[in-house]
Each structure stands twice: as C-alpha cells, then as structure tokens.
PDB file of N, CA and C in Angstrom:
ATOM      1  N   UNK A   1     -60.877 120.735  -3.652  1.00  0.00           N
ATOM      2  CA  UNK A   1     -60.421 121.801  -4.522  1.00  0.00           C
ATOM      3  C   UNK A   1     -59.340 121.284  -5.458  1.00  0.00           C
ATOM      4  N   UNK A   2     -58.588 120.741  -5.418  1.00  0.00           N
ATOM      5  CA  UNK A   2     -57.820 119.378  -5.644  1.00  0.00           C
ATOM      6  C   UNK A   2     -58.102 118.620  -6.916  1.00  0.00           C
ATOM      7  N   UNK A   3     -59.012 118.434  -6.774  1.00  0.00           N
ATOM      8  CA  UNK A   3     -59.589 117.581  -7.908  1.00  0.00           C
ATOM      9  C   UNK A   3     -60.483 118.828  -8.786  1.00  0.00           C
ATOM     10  N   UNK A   4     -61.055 119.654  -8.518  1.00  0.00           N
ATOM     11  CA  UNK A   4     -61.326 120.179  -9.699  1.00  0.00           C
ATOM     12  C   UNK A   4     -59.771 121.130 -10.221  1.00  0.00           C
ATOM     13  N   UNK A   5     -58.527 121.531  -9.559  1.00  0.00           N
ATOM     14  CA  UNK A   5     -58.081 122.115 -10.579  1.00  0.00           C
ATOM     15  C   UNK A   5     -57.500 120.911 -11.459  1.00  0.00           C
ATOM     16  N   UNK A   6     -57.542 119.763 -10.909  1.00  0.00           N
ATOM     17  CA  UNK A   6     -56.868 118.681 -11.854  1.00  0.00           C
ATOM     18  C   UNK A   6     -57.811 118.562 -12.955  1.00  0.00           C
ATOM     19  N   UNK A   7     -59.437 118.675 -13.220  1.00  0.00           N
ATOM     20  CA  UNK A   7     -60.293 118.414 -13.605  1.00  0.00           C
ATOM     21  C   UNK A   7     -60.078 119.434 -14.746  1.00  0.00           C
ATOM     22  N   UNK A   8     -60.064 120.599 -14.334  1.00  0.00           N
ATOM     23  CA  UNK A   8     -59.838 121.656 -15.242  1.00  0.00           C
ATOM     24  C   UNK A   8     -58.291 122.014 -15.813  1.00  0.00           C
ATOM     25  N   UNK A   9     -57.232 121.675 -15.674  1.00  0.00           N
ATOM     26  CA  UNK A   9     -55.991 121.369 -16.550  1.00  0.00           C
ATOM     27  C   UNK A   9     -56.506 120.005 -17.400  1.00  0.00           C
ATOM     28  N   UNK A  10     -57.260 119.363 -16.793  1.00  0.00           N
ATOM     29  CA  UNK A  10     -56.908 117.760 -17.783  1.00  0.00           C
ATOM     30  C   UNK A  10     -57.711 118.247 -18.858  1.00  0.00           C
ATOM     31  N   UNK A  11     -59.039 119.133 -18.703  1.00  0.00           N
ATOM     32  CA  UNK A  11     -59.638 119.639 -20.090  1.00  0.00           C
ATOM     33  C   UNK A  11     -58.474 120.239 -21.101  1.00  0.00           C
ATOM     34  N   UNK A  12     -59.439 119.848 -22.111  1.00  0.00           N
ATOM     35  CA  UNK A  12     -58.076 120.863 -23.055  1.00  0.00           C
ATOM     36  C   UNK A  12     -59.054 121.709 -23.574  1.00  0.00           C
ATOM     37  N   UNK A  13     -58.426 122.040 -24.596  1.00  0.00           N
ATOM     38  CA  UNK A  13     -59.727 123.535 -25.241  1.00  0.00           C
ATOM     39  C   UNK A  13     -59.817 122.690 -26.572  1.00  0.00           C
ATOM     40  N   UNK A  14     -61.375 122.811 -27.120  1.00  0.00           N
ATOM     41  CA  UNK A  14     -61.953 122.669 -28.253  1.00  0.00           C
ATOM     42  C   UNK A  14     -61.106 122.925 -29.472  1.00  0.00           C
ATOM     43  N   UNK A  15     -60.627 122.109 -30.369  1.00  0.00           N
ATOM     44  CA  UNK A  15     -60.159 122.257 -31.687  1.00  0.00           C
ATOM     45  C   UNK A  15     -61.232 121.742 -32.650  1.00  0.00           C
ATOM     46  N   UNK A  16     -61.705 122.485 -33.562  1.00  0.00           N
ATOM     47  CA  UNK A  16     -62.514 121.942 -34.101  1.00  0.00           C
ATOM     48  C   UNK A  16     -61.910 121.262 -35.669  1.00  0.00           C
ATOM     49  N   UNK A  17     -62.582 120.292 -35.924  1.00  0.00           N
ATOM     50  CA  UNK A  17     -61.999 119.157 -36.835  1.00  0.00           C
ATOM     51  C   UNK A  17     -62.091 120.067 -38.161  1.00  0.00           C
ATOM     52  N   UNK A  18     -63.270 120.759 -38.919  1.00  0.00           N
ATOM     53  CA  UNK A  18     -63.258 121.097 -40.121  1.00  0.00           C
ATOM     54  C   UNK A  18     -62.881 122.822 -40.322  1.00  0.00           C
ATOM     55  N   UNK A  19     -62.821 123.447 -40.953  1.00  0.00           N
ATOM     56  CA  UNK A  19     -62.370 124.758 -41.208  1.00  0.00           C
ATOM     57  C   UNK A  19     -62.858 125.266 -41.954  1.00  0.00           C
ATOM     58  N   UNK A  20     -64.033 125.810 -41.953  1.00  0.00           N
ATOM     59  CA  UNK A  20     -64.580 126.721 -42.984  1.00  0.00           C
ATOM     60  C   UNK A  20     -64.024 128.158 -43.646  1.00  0.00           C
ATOM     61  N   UNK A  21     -63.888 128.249 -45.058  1.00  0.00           N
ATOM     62  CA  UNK A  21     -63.601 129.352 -45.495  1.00  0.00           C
ATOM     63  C   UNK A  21     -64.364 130.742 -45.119  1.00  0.00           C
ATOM     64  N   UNK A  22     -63.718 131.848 -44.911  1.00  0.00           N
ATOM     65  CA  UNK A  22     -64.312 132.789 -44.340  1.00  0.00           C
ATOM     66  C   UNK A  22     -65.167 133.397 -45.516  1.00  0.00           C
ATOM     67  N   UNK A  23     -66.511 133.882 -44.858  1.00  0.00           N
ATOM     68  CA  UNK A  23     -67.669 134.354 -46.024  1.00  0.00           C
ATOM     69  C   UNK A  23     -67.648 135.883 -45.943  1.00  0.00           C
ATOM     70  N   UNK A  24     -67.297 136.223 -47.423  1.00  0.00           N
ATOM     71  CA  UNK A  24     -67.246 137.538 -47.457  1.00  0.00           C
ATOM     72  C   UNK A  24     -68.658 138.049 -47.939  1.00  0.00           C
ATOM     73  N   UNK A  25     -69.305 139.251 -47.200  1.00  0.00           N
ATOM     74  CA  UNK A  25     -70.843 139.523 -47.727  1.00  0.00           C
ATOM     75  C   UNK A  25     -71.066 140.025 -48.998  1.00  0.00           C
ATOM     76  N   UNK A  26     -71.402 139.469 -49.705  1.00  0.00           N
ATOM     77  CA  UNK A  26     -72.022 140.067 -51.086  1.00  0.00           C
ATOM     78  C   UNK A  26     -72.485 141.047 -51.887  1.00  0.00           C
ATOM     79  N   UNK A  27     -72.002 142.314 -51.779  1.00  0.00           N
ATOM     80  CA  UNK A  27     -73.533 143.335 -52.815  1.00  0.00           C
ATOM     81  C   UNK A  27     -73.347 143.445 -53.797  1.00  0.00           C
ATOM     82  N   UNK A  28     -74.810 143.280 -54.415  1.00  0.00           N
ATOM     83  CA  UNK A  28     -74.896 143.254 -55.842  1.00  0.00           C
ATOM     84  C   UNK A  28     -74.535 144.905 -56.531  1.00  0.00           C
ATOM     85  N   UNK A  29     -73.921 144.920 -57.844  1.00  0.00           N
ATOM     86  CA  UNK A  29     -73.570 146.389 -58.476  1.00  0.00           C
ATOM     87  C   UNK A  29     -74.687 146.664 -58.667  1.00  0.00           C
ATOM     88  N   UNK A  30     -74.902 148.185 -58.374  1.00  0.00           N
ATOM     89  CA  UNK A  30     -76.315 148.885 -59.057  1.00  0.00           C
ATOM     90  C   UNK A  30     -75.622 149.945 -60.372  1.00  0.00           C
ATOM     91  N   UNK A  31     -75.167 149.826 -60.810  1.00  0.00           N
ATOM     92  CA  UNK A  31     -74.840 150.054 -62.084  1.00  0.00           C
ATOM     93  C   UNK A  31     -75.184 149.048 -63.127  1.00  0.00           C
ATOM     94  N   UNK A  32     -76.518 148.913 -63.434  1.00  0.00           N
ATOM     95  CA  UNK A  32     -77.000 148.125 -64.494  1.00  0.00           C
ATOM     96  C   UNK A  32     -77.171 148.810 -65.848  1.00  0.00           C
ATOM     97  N   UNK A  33     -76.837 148.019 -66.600  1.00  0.00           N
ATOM     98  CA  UNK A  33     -76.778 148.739 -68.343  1.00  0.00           C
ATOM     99  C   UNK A  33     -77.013 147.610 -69.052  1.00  0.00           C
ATOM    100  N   UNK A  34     -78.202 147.502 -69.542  1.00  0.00           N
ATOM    101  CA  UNK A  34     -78.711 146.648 -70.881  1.00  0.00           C
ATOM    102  C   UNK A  34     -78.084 146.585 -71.892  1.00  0.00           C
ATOM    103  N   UNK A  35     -77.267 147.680 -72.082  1.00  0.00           N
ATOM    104  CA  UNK A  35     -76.348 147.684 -73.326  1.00  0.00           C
ATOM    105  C   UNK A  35     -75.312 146.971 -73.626  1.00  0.00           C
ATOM    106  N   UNK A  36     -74.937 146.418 -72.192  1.00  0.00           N
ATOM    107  CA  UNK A  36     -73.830 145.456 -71.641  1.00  0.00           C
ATOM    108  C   UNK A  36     -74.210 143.959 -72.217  1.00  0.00           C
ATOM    109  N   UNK A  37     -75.544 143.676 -72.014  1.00  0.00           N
ATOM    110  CA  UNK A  37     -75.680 142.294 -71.720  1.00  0.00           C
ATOM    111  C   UNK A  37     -75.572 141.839 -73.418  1.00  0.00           C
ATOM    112  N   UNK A  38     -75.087 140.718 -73.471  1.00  0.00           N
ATOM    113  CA  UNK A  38     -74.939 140.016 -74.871  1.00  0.00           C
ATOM    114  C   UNK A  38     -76.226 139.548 -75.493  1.00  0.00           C
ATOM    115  N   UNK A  39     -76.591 140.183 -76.742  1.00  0.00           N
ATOM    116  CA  UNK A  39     -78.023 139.408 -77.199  1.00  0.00           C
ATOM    117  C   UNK A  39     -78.399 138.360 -76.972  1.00  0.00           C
ATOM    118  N   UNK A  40     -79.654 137.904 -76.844  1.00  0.00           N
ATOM    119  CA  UNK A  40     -80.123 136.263 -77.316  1.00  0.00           C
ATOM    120  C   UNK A  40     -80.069 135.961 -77.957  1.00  0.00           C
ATOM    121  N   UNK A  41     -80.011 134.682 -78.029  1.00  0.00           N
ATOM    122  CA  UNK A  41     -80.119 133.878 -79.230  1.00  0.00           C
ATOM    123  C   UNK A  41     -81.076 133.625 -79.313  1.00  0.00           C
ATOM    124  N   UNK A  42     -81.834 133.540 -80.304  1.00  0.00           N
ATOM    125  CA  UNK A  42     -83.078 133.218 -80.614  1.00  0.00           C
ATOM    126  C   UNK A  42     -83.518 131.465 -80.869  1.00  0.00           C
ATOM    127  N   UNK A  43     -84.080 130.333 -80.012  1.00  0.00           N
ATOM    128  CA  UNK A  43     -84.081 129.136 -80.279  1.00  0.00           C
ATOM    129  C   UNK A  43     -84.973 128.801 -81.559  1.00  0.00           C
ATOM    130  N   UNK A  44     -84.916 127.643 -81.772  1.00  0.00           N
ATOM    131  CA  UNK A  44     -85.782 127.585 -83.247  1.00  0.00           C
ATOM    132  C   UNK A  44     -86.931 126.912 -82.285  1.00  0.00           C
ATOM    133  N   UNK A  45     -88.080 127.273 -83.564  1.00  0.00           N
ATOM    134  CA  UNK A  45     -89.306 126.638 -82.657  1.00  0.00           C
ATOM    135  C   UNK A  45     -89.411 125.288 -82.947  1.00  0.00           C
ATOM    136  N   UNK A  46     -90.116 124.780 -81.715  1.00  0.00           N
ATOM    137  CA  UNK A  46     -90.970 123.503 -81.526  1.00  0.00           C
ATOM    138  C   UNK A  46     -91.536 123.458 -82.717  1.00  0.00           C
ATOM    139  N   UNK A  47     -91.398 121.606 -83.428  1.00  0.00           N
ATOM    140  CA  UNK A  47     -92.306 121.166 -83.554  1.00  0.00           C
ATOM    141  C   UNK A  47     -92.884 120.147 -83.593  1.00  0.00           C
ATOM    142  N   UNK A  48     -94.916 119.737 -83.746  1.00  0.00           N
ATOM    143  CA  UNK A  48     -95.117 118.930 -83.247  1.00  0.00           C
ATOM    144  C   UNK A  48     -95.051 117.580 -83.519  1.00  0.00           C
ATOM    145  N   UNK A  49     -93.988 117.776 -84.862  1.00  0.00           N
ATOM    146  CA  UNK A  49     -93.988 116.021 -85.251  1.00  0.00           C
ATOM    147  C   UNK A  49     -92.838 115.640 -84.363  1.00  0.00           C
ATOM    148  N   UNK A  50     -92.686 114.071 -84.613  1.00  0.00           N
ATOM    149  CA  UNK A  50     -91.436 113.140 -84.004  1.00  0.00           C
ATOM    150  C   UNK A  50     -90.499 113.847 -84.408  1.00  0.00           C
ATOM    151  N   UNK A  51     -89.257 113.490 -83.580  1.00  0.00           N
ATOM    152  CA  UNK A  51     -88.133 114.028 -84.340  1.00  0.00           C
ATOM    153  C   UNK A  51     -87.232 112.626 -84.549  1.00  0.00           C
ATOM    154  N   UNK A  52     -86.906 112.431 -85.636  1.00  0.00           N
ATOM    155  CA  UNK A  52     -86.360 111.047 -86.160  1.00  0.00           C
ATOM    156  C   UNK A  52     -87.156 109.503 -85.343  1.00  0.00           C
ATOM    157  N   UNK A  53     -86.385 108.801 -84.917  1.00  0.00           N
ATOM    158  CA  UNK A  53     -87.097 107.396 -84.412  1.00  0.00           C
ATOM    159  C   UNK A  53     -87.756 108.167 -82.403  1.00  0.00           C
ATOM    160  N   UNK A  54     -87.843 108.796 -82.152  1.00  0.00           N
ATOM    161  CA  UNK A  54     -88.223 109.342 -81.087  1.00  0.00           C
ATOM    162  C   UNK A  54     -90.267 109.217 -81.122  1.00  0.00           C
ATOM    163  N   UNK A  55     -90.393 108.233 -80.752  1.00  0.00           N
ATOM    164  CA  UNK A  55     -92.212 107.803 -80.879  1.00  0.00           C
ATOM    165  C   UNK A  55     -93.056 109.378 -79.825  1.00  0.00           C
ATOM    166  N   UNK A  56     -94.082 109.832 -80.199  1.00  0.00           N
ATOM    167  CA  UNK A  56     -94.750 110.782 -79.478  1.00  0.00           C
ATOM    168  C   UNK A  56     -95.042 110.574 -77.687  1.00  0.00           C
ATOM    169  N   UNK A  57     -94.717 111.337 -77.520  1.00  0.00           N
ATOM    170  CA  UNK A  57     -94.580 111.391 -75.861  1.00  0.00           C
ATOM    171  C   UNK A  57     -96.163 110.553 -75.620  1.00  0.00           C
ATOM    172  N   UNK A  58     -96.927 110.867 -76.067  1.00  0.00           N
ATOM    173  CA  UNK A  58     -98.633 110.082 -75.495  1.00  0.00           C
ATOM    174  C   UNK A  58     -98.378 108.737 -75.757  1.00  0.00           C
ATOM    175  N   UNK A  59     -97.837 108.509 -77.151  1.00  0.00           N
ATOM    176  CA  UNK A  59     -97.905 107.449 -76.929  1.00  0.00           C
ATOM    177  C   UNK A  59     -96.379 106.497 -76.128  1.00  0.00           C
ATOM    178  N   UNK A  60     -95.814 107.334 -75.480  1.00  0.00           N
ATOM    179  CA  UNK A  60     -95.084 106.824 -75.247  1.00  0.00           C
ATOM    180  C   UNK A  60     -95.681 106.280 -73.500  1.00  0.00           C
ATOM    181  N   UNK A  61     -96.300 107.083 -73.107  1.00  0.00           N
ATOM    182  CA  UNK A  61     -97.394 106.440 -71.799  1.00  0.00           C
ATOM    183  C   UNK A  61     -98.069 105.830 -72.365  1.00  0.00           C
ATOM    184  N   UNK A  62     -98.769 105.533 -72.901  1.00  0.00           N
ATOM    185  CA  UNK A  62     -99.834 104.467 -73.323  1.00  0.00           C
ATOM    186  C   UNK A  62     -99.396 103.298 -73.560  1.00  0.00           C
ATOM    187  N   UNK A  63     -98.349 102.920 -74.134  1.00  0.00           N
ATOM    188  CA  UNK A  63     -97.674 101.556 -73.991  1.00  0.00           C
ATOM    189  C   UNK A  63     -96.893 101.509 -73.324  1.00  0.00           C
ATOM    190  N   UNK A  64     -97.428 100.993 -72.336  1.00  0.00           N
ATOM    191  CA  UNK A  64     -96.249  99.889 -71.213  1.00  0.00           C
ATOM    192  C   UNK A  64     -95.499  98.950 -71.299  1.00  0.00           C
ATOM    193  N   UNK A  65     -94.088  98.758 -70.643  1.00  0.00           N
ATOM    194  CA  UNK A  65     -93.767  97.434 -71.237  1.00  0.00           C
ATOM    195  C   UNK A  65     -94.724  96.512 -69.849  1.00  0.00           C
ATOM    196  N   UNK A  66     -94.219  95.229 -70.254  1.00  0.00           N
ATOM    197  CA  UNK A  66     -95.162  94.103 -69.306  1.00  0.00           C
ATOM    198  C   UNK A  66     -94.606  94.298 -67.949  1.00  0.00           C
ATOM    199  N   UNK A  67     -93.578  94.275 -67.899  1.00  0.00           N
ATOM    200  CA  UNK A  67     -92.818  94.389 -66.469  1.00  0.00           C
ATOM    201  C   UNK A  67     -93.022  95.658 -65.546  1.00  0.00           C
ATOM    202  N   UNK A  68     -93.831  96.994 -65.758  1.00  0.00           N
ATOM    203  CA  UNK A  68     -94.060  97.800 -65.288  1.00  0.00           C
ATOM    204  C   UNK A  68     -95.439  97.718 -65.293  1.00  0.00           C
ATOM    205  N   UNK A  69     -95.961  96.965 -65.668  1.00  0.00           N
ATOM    206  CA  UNK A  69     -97.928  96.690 -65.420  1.00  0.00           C
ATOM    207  C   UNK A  69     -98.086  96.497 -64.059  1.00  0.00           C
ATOM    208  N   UNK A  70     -99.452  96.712 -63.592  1.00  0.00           N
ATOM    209  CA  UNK A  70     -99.761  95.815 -62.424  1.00  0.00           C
ATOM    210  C   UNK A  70    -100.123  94.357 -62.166  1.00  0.00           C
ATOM    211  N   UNK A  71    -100.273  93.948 -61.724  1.00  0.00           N
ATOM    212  CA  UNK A  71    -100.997  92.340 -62.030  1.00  0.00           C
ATOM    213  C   UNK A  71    -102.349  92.557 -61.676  1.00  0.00           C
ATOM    214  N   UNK A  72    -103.197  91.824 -62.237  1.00  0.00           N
ATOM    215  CA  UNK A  72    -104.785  91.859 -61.797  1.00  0.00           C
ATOM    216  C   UNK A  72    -105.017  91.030 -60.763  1.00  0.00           C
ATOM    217  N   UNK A  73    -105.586  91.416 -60.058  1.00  0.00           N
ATOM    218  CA  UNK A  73    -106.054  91.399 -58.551  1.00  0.00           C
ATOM    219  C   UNK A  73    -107.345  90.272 -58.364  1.00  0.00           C
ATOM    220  N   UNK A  74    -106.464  89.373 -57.933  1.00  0.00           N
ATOM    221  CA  UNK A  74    -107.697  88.053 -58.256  1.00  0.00           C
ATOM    222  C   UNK A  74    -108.491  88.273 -57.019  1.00  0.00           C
ATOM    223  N   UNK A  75    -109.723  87.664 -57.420  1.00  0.00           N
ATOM    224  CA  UNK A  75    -111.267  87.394 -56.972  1.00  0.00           C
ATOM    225  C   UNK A  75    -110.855  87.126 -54.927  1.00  0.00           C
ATOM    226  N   UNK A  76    -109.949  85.784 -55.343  1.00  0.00           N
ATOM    227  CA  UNK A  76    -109.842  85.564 -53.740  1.00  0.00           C
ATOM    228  C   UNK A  76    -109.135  87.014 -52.861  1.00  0.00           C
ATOM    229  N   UNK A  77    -107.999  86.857 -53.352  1.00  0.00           N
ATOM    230  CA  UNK A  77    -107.493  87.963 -53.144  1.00  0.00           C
ATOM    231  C   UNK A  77    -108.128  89.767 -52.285  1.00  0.00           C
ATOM    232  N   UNK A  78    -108.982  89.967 -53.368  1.00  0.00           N
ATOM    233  CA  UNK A  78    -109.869  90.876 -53.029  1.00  0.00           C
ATOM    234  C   UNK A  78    -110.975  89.982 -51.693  1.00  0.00           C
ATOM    235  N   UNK A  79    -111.701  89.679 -51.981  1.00  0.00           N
ATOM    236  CA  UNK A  79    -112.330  89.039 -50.827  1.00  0.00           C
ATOM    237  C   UNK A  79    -111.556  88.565 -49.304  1.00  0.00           C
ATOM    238  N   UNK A  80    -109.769  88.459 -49.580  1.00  0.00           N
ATOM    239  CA  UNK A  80    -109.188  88.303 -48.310  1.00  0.00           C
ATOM    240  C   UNK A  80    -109.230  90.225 -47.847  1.00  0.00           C
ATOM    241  N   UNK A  81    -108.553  90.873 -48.456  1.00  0.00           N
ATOM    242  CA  UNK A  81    -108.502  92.281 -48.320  1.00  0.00           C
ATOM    243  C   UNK A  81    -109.558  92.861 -47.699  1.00  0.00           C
ATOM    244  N   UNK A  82    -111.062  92.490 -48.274  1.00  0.00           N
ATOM    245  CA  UNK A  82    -112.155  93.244 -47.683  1.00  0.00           C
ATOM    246  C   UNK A  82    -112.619  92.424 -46.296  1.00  0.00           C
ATOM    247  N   UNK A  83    -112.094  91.236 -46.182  1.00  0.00           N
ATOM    248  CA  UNK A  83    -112.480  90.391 -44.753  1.00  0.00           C
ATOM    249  C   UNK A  83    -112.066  90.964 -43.352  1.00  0.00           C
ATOM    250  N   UNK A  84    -110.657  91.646 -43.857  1.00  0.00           N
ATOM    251  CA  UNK A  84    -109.229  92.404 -42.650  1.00  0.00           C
ATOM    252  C   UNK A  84    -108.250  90.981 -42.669  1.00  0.00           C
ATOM    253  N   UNK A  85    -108.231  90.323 -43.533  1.00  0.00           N
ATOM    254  CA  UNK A  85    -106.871  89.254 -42.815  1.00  0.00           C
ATOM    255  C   UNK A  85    -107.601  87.866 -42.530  1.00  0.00           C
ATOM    256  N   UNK A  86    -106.859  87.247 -42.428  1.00  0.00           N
ATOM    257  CA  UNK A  86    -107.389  85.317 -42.308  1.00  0.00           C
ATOM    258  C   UNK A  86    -108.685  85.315 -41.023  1.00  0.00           C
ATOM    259  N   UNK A  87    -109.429  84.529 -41.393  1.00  0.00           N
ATOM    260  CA  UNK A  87    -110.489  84.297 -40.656  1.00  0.00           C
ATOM    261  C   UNK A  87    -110.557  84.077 -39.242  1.00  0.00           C
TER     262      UNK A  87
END
C-alpha cells in the first residue's frame, strides 16, 4: 500500500504544453439587404489574341524545351523490359 501512495504523489497532474484560444460559436446575421452590398465591378473582357510578348497558351505546350522531353526508348532496352529482367 506503500508504494502505490508513493506511486500516486510522485505523479503529477497533466500540464499541457500548447494553449488554445477559446472558440466562440458563430451565427451568421439574418438580416440580409442587397442594398448594402457594394456594386461590381464590371471586368473587361477576354481577349483571344496574345497579350504583348506572352506566346498562346497551345502553343506554349507544344514546344518543349529539350530538358523536359523524354528520351527514346532504345530497341535493346525495350526487349530487356518485355524479357522481366537479365536472362
């Protein structure tokens, strides 16, 4: 008996390391009025030419530089792949 009340003084009580701010619950106002909200702005439209040195998005996939190519897949190569691995 001895050893557990020593067991239970030597515990201490849980302090926890971080401290979260307390969350206050949210409700949204139901007093909505359109009259309130500030107009849009109206954006200007798209269009479909370049805009200054900016090359067209298609072709901007269609040319790759070299360093993002794949390499072509030589003859042996393929023939090791379809074998499963060295002979």
């Amino acid at each position: 008996m001895e050893i557990m009340s020593k067991i239970i003084q030597a515990v201490k009580a849980h302090v926890p390391l971080i401290k979260f701010p307390k969350r206050v619950k949210w409700e949204p106002s139901l007093d909505f009025n359109p009259a309130k909200l500030t107009p849009k702005i109206k954006l200007p439209t798209r269009t479909s030419a370049p805009i200054g040195n900016l090359p067209d998005t298609i072709e901007v996939f269609r040319v790759v530089p070299d360093r993002f190519r794949r390499r072509p897949v030589d003859v042996y190569e393929l023939e090791y792949i379809e074998r499963g691995g060295p002979e």
